[in-house]
PDB file of N, CA and C in Angstrom:
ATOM      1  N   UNK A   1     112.058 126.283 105.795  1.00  0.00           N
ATOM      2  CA  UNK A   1     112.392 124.961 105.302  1.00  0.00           C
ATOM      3  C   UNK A   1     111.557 124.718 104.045  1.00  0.00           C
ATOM      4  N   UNK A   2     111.957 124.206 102.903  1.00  0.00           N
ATOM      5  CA  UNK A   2     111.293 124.131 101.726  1.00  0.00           C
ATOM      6  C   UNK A   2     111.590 122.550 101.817  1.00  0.00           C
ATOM      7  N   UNK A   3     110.227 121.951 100.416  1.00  0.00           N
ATOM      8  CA  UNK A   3     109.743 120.855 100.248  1.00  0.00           C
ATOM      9  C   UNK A   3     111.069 119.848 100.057  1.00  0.00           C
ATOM     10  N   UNK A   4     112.312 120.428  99.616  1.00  0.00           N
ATOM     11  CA  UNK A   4     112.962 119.816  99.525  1.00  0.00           C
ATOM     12  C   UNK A   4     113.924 118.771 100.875  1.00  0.00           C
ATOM     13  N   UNK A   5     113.802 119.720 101.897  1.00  0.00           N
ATOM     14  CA  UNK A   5     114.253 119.654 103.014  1.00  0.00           C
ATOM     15  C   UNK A   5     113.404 118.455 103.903  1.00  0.00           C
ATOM     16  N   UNK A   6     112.373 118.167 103.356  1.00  0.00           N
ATOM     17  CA  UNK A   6     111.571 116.659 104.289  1.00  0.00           C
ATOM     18  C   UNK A   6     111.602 116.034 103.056  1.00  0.00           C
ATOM     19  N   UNK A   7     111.164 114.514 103.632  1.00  0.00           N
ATOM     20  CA  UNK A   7     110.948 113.250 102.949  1.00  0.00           C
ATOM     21  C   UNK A   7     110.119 112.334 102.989  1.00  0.00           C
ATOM     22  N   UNK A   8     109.102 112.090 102.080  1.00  0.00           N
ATOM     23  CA  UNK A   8     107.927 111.224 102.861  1.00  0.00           C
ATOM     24  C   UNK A   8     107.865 110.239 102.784  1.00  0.00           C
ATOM     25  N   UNK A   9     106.927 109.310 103.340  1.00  0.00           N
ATOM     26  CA  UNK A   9     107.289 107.529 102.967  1.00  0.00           C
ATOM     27  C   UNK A   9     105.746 107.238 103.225  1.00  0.00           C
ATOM     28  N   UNK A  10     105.261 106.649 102.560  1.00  0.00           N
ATOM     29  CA  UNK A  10     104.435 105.931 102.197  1.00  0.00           C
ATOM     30  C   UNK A  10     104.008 104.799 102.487  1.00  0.00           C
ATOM     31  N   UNK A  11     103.160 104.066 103.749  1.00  0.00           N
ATOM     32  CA  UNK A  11     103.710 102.690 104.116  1.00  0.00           C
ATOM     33  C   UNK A  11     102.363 101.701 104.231  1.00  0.00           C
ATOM     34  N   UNK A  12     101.275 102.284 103.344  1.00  0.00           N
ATOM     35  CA  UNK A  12      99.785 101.552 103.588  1.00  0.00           C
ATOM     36  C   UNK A  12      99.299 101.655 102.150  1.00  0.00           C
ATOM     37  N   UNK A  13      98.406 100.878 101.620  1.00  0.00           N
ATOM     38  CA  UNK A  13      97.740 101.253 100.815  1.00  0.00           C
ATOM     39  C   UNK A  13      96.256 102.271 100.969  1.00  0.00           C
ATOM     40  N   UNK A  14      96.367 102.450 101.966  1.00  0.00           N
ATOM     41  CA  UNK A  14      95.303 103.967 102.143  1.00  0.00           C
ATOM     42  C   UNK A  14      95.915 104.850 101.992  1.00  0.00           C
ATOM     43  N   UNK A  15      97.049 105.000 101.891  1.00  0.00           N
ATOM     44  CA  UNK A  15      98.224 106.427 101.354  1.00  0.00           C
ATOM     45  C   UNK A  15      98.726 107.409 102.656  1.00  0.00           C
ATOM     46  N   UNK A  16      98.696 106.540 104.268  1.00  0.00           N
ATOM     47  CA  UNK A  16      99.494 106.873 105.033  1.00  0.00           C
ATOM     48  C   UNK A  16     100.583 106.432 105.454  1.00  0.00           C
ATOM     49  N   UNK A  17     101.144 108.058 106.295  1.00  0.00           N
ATOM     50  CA  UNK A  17     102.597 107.145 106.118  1.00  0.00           C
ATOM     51  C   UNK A  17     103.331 108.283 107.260  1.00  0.00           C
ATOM     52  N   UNK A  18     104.546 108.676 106.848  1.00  0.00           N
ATOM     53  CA  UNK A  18     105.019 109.720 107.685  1.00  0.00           C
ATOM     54  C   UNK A  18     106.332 110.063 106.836  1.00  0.00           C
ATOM     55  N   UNK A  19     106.616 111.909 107.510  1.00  0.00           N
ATOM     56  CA  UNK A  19     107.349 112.605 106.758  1.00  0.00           C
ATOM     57  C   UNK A  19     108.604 112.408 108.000  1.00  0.00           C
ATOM     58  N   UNK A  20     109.514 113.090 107.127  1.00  0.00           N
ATOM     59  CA  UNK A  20     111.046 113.362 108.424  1.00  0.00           C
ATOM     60  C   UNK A  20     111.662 114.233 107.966  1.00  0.00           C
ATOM     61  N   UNK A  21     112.342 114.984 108.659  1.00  0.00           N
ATOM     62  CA  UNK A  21     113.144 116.238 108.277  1.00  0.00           C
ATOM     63  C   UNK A  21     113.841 116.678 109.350  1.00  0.00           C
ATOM     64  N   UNK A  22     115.432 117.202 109.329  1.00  0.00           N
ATOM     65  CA  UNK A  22     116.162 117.354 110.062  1.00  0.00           C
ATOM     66  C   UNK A  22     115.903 119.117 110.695  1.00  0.00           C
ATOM     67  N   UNK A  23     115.951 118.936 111.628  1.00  0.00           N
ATOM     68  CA  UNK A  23     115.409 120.223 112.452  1.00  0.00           C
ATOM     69  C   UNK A  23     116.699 121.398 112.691  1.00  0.00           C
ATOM     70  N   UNK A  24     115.885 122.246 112.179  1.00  0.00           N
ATOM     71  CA  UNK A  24     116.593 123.207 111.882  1.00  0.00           C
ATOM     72  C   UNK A  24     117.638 123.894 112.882  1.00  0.00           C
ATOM     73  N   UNK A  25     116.960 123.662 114.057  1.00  0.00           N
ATOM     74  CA  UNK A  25     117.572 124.407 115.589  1.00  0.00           C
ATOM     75  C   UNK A  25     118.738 123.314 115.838  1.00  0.00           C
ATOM     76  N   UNK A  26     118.188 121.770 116.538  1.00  0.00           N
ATOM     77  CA  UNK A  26     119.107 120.996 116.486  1.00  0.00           C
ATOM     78  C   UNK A  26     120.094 119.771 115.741  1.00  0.00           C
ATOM     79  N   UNK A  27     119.573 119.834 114.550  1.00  0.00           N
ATOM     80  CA  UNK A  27     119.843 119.099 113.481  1.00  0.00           C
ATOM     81  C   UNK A  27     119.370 117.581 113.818  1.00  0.00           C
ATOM     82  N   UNK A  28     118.781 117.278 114.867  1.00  0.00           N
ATOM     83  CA  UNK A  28     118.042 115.577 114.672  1.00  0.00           C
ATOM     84  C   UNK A  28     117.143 115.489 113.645  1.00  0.00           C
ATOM     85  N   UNK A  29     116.708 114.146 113.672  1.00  0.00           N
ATOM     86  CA  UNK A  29     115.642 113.755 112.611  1.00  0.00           C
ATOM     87  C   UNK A  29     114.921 113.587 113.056  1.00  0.00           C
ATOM     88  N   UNK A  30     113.900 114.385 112.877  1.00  0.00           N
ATOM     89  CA  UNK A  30     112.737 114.280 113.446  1.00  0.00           C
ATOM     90  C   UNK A  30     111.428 113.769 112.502  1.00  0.00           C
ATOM     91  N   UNK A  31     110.592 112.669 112.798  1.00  0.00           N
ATOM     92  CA  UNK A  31     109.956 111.871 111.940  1.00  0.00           C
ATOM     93  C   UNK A  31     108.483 112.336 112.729  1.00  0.00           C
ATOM     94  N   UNK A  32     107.259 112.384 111.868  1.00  0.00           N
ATOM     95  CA  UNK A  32     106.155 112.450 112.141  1.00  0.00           C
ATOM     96  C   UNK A  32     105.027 111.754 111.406  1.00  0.00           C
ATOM     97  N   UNK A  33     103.651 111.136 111.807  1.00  0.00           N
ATOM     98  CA  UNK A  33     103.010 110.421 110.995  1.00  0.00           C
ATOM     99  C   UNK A  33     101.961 111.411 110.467  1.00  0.00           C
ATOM    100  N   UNK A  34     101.555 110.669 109.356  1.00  0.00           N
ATOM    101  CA  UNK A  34     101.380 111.730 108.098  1.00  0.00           C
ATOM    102  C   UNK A  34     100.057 110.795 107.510  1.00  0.00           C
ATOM    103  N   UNK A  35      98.660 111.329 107.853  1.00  0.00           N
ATOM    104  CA  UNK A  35      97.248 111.022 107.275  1.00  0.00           C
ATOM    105  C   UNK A  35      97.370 111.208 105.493  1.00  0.00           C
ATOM    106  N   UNK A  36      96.147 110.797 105.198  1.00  0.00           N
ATOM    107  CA  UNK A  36      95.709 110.982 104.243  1.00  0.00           C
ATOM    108  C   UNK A  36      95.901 112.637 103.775  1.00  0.00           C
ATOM    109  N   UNK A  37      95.622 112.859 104.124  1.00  0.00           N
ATOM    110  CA  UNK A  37      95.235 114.632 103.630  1.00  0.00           C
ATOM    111  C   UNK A  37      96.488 115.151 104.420  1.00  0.00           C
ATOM    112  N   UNK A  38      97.616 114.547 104.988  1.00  0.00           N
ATOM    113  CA  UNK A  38      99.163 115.460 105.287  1.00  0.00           C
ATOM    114  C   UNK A  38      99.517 114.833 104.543  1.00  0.00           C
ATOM    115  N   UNK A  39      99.725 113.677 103.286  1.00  0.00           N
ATOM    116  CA  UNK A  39     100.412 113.195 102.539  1.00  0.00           C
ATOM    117  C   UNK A  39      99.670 113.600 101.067  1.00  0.00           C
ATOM    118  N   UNK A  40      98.696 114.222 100.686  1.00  0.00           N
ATOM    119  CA  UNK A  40      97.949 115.197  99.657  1.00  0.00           C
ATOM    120  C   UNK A  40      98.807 116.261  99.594  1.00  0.00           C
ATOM    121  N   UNK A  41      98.872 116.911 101.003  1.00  0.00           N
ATOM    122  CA  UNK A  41      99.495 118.077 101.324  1.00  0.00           C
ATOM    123  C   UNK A  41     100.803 118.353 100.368  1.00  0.00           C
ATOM    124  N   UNK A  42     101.734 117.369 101.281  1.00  0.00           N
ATOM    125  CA  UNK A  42     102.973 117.336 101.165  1.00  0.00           C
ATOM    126  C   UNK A  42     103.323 116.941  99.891  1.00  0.00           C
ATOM    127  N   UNK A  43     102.473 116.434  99.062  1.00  0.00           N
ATOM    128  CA  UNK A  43     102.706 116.083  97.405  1.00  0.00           C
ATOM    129  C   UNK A  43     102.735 117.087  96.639  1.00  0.00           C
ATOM    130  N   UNK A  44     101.236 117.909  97.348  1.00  0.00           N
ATOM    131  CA  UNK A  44     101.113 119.132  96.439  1.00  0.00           C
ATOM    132  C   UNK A  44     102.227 120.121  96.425  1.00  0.00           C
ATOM    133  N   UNK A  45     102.744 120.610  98.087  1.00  0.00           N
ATOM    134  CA  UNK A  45     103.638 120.956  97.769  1.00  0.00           C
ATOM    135  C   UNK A  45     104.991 120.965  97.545  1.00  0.00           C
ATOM    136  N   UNK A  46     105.167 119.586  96.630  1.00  0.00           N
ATOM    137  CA  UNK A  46     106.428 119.695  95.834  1.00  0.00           C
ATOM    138  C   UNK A  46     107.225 118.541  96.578  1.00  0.00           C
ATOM    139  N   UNK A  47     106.947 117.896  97.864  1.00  0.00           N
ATOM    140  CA  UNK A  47     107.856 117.009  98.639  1.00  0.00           C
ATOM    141  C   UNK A  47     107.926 115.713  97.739  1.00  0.00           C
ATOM    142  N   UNK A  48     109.146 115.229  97.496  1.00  0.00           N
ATOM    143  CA  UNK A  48     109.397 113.934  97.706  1.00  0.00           C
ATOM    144  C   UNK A  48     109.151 112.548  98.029  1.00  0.00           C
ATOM    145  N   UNK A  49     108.588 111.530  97.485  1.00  0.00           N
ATOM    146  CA  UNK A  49     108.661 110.675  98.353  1.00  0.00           C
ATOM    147  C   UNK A  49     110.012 109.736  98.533  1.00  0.00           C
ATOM    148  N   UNK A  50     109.717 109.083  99.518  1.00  0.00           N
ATOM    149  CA  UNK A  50     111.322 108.132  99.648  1.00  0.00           C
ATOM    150  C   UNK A  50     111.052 107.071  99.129  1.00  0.00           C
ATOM    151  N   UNK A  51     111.857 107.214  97.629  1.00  0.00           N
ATOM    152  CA  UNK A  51     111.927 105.781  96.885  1.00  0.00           C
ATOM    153  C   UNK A  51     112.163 104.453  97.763  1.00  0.00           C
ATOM    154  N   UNK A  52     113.291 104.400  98.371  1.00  0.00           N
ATOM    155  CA  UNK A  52     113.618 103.345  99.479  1.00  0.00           C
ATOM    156  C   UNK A  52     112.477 102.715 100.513  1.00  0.00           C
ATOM    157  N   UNK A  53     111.883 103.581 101.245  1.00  0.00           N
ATOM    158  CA  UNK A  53     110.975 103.200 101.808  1.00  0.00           C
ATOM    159  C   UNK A  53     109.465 102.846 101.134  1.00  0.00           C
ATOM    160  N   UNK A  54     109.413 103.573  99.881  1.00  0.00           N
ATOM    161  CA  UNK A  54     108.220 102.258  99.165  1.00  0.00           C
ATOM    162  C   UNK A  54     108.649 101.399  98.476  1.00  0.00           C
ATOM    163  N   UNK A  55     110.637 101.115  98.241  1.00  0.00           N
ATOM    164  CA  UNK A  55     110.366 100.012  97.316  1.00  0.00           C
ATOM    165  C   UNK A  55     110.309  98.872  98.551  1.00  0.00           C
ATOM    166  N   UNK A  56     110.861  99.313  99.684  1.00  0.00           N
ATOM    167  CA  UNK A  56     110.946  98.288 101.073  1.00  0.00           C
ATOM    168  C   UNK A  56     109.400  97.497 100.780  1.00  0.00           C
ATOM    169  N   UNK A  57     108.865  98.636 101.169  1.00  0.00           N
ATOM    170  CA  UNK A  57     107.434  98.465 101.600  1.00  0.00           C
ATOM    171  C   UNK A  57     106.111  97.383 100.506  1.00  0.00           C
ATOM    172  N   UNK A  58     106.915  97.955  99.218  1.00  0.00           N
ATOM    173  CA  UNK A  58     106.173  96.952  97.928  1.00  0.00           C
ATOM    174  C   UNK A  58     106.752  95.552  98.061  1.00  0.00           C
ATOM    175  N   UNK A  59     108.147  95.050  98.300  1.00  0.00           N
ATOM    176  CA  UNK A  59     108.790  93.934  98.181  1.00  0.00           C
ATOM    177  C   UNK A  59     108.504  93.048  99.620  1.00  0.00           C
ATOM    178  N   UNK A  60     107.944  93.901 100.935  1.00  0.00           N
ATOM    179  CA  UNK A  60     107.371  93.213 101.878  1.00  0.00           C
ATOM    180  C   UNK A  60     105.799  93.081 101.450  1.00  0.00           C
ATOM    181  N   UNK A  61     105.265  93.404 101.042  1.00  0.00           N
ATOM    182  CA  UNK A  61     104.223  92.739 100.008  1.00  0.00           C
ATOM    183  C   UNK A  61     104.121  92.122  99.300  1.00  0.00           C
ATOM    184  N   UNK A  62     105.028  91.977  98.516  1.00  0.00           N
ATOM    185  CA  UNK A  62     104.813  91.139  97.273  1.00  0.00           C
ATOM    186  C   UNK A  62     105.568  89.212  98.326  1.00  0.00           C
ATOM    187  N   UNK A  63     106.319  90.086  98.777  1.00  0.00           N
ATOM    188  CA  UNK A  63     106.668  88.120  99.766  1.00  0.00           C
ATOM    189  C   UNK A  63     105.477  87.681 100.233  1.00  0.00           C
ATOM    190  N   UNK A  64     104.620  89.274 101.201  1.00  0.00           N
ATOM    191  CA  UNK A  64     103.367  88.465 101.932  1.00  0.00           C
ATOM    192  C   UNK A  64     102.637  87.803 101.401  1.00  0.00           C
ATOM    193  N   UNK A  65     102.353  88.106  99.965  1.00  0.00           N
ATOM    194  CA  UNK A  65     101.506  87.850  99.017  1.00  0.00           C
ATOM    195  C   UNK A  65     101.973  86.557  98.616  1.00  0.00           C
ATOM    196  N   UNK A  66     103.488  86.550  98.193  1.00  0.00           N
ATOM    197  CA  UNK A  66     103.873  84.759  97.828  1.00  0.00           C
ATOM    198  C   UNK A  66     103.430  83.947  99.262  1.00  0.00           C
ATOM    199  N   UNK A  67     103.129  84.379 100.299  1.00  0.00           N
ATOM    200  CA  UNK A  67     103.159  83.112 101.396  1.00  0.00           C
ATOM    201  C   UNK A  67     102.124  83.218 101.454  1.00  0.00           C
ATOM    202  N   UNK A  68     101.031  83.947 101.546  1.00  0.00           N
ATOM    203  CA  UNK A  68      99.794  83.368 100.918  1.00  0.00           C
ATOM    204  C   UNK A  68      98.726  83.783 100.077  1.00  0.00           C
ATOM    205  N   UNK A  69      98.836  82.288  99.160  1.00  0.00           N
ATOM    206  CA  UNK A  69      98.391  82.481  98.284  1.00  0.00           C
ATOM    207  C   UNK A  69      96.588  82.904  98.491  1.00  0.00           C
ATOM    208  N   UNK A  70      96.126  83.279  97.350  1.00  0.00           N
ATOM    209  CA  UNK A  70      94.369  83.580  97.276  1.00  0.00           C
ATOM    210  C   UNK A  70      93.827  82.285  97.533  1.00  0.00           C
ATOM    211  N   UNK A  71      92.959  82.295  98.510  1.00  0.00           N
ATOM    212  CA  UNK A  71      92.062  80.855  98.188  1.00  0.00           C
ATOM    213  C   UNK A  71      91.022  81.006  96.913  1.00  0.00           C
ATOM    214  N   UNK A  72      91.009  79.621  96.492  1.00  0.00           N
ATOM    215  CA  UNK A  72      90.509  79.703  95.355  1.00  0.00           C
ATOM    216  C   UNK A  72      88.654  79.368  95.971  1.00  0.00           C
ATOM    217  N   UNK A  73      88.009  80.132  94.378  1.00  0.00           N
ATOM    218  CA  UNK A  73      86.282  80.122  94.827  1.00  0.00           C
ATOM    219  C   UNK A  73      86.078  81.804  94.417  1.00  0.00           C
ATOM    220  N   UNK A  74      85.409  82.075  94.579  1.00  0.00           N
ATOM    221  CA  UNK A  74      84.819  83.291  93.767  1.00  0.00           C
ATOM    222  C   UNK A  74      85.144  84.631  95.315  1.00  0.00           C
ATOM    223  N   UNK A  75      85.315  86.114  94.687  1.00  0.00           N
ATOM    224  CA  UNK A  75      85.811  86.352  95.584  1.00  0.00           C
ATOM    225  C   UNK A  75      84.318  86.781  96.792  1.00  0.00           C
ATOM    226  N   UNK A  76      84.631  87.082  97.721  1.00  0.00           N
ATOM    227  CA  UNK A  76      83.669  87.511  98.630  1.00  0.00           C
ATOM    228  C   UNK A  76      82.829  89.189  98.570  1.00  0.00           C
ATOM    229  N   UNK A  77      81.552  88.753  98.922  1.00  0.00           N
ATOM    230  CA  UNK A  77      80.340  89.934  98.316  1.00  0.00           C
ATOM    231  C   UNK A  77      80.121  90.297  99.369  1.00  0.00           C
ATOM    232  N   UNK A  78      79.219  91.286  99.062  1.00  0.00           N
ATOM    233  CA  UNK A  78      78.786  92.212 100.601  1.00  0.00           C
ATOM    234  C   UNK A  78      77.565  91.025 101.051  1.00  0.00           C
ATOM    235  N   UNK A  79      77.194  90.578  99.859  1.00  0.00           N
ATOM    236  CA  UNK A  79      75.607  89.485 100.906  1.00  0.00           C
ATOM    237  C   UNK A  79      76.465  88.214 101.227  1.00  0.00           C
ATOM    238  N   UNK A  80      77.647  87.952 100.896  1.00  0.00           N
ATOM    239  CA  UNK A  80      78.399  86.640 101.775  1.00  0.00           C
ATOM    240  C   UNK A  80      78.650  87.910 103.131  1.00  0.00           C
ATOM    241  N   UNK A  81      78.829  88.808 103.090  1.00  0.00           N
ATOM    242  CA  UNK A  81      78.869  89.312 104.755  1.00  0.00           C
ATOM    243  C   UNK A  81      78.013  89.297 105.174  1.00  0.00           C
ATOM    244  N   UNK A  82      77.163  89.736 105.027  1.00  0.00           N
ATOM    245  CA  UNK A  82      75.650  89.841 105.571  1.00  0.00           C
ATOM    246  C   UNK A  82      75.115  88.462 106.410  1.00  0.00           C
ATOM    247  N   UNK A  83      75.588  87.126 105.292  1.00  0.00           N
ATOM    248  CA  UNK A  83      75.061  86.144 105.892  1.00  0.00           C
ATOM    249  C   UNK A  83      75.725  85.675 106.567  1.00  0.00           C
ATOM    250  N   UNK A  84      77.282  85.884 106.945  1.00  0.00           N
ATOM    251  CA  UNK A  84      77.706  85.810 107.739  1.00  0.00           C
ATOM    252  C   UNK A  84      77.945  86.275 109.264  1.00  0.00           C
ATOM    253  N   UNK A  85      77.398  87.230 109.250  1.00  0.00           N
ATOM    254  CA  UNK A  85      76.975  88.209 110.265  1.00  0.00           C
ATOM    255  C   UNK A  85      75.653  87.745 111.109  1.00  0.00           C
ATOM    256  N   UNK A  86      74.610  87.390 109.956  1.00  0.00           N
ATOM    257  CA  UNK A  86      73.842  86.633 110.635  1.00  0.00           C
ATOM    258  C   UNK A  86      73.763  85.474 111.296  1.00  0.00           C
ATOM    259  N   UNK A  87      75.055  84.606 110.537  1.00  0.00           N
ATOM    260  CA  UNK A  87      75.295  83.484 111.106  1.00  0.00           C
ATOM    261  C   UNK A  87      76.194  83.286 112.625  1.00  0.00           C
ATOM    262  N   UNK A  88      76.634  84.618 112.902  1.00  0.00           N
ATOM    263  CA  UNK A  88      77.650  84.820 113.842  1.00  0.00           C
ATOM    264  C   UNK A  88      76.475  84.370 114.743  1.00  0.00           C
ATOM    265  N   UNK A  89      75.832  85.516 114.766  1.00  0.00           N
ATOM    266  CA  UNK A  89      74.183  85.498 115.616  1.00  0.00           C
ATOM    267  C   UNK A  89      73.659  84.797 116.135  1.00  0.00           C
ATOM    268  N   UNK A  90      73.249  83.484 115.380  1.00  0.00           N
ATOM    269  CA  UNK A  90      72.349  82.621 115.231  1.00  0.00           C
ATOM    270  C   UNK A  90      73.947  80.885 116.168  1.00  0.00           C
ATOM    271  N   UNK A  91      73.200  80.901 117.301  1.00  0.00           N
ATOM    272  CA  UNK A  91      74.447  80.104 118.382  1.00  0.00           C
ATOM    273  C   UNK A  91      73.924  78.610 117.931  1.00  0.00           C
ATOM    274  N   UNK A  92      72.853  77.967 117.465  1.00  0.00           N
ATOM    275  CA  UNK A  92      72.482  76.755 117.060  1.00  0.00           C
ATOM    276  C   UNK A  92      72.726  76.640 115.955  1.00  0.00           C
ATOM    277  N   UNK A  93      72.442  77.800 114.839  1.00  0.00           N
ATOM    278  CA  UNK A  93      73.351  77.170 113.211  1.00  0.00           C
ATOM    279  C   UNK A  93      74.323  77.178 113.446  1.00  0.00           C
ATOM    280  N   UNK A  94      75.508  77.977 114.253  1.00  0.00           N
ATOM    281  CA  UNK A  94      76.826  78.233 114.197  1.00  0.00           C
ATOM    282  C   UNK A  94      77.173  76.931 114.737  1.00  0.00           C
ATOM    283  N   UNK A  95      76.797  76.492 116.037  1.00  0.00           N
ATOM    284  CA  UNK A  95      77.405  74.931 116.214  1.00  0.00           C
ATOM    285  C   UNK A  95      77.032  73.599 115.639  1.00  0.00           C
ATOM    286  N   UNK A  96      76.076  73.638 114.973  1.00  0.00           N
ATOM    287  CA  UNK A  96      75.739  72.767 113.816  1.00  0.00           C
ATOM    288  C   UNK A  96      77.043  73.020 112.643  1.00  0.00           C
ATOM    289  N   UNK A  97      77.341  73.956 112.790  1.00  0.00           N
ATOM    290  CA  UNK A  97      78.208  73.955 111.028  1.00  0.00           C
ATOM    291  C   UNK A  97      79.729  73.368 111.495  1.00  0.00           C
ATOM    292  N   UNK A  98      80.130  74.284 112.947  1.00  0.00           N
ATOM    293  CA  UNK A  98      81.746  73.789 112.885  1.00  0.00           C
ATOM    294  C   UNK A  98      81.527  72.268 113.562  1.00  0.00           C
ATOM    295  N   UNK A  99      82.896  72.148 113.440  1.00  0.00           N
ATOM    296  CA  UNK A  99      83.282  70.671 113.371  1.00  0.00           C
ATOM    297  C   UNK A  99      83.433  70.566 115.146  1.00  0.00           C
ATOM    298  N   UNK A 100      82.978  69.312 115.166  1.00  0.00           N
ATOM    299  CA  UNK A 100      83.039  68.900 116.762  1.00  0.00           C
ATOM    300  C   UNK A 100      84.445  67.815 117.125  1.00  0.00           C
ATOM    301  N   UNK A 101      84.864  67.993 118.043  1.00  0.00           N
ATOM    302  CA  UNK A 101      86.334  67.868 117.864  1.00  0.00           C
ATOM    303  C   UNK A 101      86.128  67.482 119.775  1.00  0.00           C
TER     304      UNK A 101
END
């Protein structure tokens, strides 16, 4: 079976996803998921990706993205985690801050 014969799709922005290709013995489609380094692979040698399934995949993004929007404020740092982490911690600042209801 040559590169031409599978098809890959692309469905994360970490660059996993999964290939499919019709099997040679019984002709189903047989689909498999496909890491980082099986989708390197399969580039290098020569496969395809499936236009269809990343333009799917970009245009269900780009909606998620219209429904919500960025909150506005500067974006978040590794020491806003940090102090947040600490704040998880800490059970008397944490109920001092949220709202009592």
């Amino acid at each position: 079976m040559g590169p031409e014969a599978i098809l890959l799709s692309i469905r994360d922005r970490a660059g996993e996803g999964s290939y499919r290709f019709a099997c040679p013995t019984c002709t189903h489609t047989i689909e498999k998921p496909a890491d980082r380094k099986v989708v390197a692979l399969l580039l290098s040698a020569g496969v395809e990706l499936d236009e269809k399934a990343r333009q799917a995949e970009q245009t269900a993004h780009d909606e998620m993205a219209e429904l919500e929007p960025r909150p506005a404020g500067p974006p978040l740092t590794v020491d806003d985690l940090i102090t947040f982490h600490f704040l998880l911690e800490d059970d008397e600042e944490l109920s001092r801050l949220l709202p009592r209801g």
